[in-house]
N, C-alpha and C. Protein backbone atom coordinates (compact mmCIF):
# COMPACT_ATOMS: atom_id res chain seq x y z
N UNK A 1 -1.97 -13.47 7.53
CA UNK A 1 -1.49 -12.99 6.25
C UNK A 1 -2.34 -13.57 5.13
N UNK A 2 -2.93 -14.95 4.97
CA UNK A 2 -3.84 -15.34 4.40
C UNK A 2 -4.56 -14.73 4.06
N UNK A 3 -5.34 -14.05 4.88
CA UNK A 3 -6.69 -13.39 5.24
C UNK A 3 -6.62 -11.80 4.24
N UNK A 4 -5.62 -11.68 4.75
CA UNK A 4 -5.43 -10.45 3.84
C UNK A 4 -5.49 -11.05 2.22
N UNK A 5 -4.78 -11.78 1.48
CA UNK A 5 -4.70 -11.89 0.36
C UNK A 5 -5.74 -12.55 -0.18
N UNK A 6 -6.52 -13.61 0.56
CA UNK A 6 -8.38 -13.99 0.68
C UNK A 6 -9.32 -12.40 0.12
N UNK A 7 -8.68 -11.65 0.84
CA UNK A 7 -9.87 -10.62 1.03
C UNK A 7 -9.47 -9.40 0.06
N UNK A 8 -8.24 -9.58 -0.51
CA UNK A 8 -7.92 -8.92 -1.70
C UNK A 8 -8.86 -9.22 -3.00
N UNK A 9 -8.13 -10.61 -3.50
CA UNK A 9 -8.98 -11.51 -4.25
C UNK A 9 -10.52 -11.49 -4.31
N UNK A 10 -11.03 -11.58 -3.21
CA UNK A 10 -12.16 -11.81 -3.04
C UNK A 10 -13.06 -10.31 -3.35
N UNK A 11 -12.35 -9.00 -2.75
CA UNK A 11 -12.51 -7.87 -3.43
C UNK A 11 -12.59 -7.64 -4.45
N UNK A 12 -11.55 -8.29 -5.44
CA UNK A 12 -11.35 -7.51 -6.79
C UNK A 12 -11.99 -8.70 -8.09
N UNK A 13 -12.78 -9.63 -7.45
CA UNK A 13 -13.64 -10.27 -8.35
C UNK A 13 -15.00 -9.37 -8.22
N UNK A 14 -15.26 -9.01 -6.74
CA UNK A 14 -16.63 -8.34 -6.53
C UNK A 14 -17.01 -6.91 -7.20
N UNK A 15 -15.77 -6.32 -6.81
CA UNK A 15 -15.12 -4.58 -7.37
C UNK A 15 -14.72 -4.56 -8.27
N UNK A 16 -14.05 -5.58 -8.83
CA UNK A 16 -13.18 -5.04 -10.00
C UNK A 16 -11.32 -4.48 -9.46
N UNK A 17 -10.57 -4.15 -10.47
CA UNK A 17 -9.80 -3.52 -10.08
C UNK A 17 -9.39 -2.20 -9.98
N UNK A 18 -10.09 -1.36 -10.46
CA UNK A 18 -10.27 0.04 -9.57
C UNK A 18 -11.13 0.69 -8.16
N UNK A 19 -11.08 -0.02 -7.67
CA UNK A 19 -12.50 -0.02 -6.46
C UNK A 19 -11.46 0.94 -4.88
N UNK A 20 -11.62 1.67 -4.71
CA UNK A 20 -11.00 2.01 -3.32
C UNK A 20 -10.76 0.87 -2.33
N UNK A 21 -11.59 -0.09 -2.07
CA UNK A 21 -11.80 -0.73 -1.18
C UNK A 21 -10.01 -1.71 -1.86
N UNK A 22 -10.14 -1.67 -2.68
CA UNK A 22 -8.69 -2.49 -3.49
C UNK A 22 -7.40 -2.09 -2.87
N UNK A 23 -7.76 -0.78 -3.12
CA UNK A 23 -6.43 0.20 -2.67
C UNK A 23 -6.18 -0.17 -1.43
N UNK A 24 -7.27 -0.08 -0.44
CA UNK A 24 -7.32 -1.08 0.73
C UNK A 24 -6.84 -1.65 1.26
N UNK A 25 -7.22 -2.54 0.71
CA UNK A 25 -6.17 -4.11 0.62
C UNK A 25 -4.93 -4.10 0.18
N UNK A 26 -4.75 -2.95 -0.56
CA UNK A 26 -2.97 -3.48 -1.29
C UNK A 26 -2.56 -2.51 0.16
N UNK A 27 -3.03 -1.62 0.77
CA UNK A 27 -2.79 -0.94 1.56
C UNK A 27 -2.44 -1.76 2.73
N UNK A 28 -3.10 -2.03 3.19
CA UNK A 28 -3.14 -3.88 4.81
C UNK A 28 -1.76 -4.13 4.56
N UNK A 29 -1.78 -4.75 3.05
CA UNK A 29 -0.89 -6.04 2.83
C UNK A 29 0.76 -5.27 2.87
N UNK A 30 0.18 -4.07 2.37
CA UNK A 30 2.34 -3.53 2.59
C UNK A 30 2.24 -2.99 3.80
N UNK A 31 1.18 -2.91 5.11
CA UNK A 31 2.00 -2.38 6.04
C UNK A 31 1.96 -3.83 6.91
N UNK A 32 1.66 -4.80 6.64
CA UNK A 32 1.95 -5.80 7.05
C UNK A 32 3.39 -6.72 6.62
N UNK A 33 3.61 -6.47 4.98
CA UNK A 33 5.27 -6.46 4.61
C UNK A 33 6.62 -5.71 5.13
N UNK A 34 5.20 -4.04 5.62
CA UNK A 34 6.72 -3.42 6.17
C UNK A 34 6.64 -4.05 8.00
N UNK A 35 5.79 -4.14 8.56
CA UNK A 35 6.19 -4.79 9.87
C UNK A 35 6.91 -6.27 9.73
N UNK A 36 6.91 -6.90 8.59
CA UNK A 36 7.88 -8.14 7.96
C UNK A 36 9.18 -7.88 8.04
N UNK A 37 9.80 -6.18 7.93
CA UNK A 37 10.53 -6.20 7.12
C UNK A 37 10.92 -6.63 5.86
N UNK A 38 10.17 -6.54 5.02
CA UNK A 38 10.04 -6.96 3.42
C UNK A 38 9.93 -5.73 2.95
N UNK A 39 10.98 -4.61 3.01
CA UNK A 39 10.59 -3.70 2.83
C UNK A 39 10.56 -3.39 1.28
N UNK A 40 10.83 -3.73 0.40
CA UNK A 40 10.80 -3.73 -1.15
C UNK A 40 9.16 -3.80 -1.53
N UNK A 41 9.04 -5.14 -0.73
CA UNK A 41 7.24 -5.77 -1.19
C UNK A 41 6.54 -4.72 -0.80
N UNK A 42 6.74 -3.98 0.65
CA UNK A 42 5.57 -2.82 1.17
C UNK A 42 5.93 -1.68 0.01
N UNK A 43 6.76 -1.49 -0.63
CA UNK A 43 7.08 -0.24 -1.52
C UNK A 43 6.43 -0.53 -2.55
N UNK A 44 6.15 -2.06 -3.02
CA UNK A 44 5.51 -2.08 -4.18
C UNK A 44 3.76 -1.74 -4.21
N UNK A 45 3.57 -2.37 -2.98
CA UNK A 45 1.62 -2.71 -2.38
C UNK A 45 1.57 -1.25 -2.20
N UNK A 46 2.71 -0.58 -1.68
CA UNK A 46 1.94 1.13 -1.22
C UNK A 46 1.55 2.01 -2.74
N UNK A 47 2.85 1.75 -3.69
CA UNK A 47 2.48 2.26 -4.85
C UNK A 47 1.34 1.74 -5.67
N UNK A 48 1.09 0.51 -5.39
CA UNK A 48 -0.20 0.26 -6.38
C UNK A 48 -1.38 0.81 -5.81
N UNK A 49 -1.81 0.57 -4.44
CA UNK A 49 -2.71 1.22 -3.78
C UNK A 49 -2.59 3.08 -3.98
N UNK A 50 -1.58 3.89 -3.85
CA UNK A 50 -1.19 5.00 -4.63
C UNK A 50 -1.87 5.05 -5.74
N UNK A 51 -1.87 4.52 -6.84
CA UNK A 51 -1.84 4.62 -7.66
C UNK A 51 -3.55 4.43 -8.40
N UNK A 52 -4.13 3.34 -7.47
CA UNK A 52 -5.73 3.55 -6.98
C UNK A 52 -6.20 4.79 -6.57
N UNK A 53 -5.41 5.26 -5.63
CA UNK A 53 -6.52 6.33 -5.12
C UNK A 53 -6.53 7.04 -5.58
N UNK A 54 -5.21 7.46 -6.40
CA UNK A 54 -5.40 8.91 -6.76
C UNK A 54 -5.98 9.51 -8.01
N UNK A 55 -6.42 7.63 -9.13
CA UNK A 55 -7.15 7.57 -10.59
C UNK A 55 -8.16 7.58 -9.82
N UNK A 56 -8.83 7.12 -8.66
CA UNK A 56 -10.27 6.71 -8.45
C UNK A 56 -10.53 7.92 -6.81
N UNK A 57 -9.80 8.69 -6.56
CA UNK A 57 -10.35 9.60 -5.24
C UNK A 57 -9.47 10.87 -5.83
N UNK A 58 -8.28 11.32 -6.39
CA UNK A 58 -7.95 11.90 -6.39
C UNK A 58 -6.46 12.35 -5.25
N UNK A 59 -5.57 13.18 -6.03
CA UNK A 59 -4.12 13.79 -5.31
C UNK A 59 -4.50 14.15 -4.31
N UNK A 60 -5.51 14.29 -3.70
CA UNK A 60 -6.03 15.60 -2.65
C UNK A 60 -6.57 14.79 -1.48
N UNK A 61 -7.19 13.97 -2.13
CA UNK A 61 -8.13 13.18 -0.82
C UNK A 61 -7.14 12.24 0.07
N UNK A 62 -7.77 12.57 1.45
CA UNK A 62 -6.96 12.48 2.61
C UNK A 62 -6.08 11.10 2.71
N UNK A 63 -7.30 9.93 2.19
CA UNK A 63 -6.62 8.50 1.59
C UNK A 63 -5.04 7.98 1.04
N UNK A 64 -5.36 8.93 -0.33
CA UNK A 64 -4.38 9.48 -0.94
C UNK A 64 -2.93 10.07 -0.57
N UNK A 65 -3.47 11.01 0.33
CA UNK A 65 -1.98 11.73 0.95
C UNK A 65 -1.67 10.48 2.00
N UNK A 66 -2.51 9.71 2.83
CA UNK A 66 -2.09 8.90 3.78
C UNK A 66 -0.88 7.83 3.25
N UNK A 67 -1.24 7.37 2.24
CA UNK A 67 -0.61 6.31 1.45
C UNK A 67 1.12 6.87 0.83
N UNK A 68 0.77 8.57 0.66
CA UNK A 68 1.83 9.14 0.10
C UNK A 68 3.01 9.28 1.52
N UNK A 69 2.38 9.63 2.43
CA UNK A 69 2.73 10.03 3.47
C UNK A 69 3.65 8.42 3.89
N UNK A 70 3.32 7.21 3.76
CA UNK A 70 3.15 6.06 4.05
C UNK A 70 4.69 5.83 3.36
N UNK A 71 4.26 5.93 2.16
CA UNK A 71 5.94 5.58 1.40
C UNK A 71 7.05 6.67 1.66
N UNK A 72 6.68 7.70 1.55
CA UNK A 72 7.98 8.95 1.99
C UNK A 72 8.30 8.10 3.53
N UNK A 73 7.95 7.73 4.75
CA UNK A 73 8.33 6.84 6.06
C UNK A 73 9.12 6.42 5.30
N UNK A 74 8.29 5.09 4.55
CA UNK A 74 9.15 4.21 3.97
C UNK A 74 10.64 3.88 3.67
N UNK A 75 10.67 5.07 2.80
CA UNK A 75 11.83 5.19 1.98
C UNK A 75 12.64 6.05 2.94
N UNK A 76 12.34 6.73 3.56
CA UNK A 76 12.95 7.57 4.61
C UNK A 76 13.55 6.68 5.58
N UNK A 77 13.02 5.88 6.41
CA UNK A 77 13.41 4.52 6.90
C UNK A 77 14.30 3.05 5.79
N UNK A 78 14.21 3.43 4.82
CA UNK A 78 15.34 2.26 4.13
C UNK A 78 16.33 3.28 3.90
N UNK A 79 16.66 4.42 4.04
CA UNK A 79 17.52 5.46 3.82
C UNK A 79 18.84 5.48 5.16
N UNK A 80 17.98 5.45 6.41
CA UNK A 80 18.53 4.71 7.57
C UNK A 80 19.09 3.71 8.19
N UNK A 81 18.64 3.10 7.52
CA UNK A 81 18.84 1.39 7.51
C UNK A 81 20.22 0.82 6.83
N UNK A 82 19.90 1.69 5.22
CA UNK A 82 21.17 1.67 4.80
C UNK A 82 22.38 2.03 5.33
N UNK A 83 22.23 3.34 5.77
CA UNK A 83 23.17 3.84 6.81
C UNK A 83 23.98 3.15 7.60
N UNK A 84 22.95 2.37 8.17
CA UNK A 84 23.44 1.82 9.48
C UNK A 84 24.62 0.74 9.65
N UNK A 85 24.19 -0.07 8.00
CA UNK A 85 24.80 -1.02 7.49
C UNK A 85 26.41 -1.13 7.37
């Protein structure tokens, strides 16, 4: 988990903070929160990475929909969960 947030950092001094490669990383780090079950934190890392690709690749590009695709699970799965409760 280190490694991931090393290599965030270490990205976004090199890139900057619009860089795909960013989105990236916020990307790693929430599907590593949602295998945590931290599922709030992965909702936040998926939207910022969202929110990268689609100022810096666009609504369309495959990246993009992956990440979209990523949180609809998401939320679709805390929808269940609740349920269950």
């Amino acid at each position: 988990m280190e490694d991931l947030h090393e290599s965030l950092q270490l990205r976004r001094k090199l890139l900057g903070d619009r860089h795909p490669d960013i989105a990236y990383s916020f990307n790693n780090l929430a599907v590593l929160r949602y295998n945590q079950n931290r599922y709030d934190e992965a909702e936040a890392l998926f939207l910022q990475a969202l929110e990268i690709r689609e100022s810096v690749l666009g609504s369309n590009h495959p990246y993009t929909q992956g990440t979209k695709d990523s949180i609809a699970y998401l939320r679709a799965n805390q929808g269940k969960r609740k349920k269950e409760k």
